[in-house]
Protein backbone atom coordinates (compact mmCIF):
# COMPACT_ATOMS: atom_id res chain seq x y z
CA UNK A 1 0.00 0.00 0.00
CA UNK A 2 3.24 2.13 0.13
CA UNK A 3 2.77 2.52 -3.68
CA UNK A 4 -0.59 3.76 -3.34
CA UNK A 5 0.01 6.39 -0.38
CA UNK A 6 2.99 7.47 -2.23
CA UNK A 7 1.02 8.19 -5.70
CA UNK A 8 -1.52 10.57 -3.21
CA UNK A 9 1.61 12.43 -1.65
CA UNK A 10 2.69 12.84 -5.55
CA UNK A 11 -0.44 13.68 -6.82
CA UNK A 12 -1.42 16.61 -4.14
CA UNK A 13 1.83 18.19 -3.92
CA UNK A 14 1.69 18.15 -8.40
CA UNK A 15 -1.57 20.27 -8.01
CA UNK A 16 -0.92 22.11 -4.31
CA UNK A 17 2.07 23.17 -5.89
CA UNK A 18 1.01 24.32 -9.41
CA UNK A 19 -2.23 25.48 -8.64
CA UNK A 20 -1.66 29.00 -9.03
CA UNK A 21 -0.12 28.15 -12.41
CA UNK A 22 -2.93 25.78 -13.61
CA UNK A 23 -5.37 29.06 -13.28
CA UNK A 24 -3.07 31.32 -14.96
CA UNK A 25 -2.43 29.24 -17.62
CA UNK A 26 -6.35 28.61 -18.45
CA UNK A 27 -6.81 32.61 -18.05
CA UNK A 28 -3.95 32.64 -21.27
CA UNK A 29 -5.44 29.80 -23.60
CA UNK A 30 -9.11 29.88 -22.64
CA UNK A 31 -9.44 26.82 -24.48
CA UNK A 32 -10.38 23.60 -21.88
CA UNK A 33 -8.61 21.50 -24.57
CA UNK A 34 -5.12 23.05 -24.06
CA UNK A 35 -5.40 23.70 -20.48
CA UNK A 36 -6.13 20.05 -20.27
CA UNK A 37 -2.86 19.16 -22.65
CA UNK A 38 -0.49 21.47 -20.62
CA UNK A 39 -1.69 19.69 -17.60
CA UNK A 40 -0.71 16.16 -19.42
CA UNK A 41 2.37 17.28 -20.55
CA UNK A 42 3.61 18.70 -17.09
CA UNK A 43 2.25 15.50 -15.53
CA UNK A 44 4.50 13.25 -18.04
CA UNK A 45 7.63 15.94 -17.13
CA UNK A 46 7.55 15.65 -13.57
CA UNK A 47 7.35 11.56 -14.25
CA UNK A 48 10.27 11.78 -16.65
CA UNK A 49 11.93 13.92 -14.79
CA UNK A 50 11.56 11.82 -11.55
CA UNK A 51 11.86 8.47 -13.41
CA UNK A 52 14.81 9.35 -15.12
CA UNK A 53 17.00 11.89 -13.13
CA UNK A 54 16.15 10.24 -9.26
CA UNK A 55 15.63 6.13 -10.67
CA UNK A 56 11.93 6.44 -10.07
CA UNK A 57 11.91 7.87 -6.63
CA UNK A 58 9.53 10.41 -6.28
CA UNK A 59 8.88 13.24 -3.99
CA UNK A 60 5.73 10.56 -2.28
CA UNK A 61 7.90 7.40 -2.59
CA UNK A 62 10.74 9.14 -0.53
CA UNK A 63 8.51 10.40 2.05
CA UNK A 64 7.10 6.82 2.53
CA UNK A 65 10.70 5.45 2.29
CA UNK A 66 9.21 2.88 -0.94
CA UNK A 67 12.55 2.57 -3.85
CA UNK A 68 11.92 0.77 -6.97
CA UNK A 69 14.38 -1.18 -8.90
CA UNK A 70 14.14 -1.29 -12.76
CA UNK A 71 15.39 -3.96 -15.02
CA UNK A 72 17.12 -1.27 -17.28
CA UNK A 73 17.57 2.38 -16.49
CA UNK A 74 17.20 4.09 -20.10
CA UNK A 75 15.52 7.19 -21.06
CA UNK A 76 13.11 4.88 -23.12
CA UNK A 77 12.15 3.27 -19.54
CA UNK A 78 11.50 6.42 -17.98
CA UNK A 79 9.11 7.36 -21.44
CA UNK A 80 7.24 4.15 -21.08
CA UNK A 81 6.46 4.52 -16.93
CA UNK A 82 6.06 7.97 -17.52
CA UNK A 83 3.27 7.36 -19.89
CA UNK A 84 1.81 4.19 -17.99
CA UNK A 85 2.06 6.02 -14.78
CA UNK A 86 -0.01 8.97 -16.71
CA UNK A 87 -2.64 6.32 -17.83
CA UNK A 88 -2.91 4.76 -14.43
CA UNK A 89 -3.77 8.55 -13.07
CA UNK A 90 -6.62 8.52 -15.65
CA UNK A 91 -7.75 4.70 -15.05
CA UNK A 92 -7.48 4.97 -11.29
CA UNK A 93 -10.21 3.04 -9.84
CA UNK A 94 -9.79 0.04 -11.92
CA UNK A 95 -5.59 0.50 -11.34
CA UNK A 96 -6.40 0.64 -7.65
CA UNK A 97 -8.45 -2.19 -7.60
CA UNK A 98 -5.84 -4.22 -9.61
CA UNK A 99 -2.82 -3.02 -7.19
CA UNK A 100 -4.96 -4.06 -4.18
CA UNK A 101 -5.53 -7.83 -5.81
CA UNK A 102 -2.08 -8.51 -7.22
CA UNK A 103 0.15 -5.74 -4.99
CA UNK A 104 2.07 -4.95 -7.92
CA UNK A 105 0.92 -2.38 -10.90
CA UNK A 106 -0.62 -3.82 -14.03
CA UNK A 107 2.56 -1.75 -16.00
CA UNK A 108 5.41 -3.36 -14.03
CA UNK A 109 5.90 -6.77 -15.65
CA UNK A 110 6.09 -4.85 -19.00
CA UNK A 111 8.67 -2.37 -17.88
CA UNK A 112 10.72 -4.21 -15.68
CA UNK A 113 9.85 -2.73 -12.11
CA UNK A 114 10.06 -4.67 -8.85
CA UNK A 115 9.40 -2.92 -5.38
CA UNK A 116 12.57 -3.21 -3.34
């Protein structure tokens, strides 16, 4: 349940942090559409960023002492989680449910992630 407590840590800082931004930013493109694909796109840069730069330890996974280990540390890994981590966000009652029945992510046997 680490993994899950950590993604809420993640997750509220993400928006605590850049909610001032998020409202400027719609008050610029006043389009729903792009305020929604600037949001995406920072989500998938402070994955990448994360994923690649600090091996997948987050700001939440440090706080709840969780590391991950990855099969192979590339900057195509850190795409891929990046992404699935971003689809997970979207999906996340039926990800939750999953994580709860198998303790493991429905994305790590295809990257190459174990919990350590």
């Amino acid at each position: 349940m680490k993994r899950v407590y950590a993604a809420i840590i993640d997750y509220v800082t993400f928006f605590c942090v850049g909610g001032i931004f998020f409202n400027n930013v719609y008050d610029i493109v006043k389009s729903f559409k792009i305020y929604l694909m600037i949001i995406v796109l920072l989500f998938f840069l402070y994955f990448f960023f994360q994923d690649f730069f600090f091996q997948g330890i987050s700001f939440g996974k440090r706080i709840v002492w969780l590391k991950l280990r990855f099969r192979e540390k590339t900057i195509g890994t850190a795409i891929k989680h990046s992404l699935f981590k971003i689809l997970a966000c979207m999906l996340w009652p039926v990800t939750l449910m999953y994580y709860i029945a198998k303790h493991r992510m429905f994305y790590d046997k295809i990257i190459g992630i174990e919990e350590v």
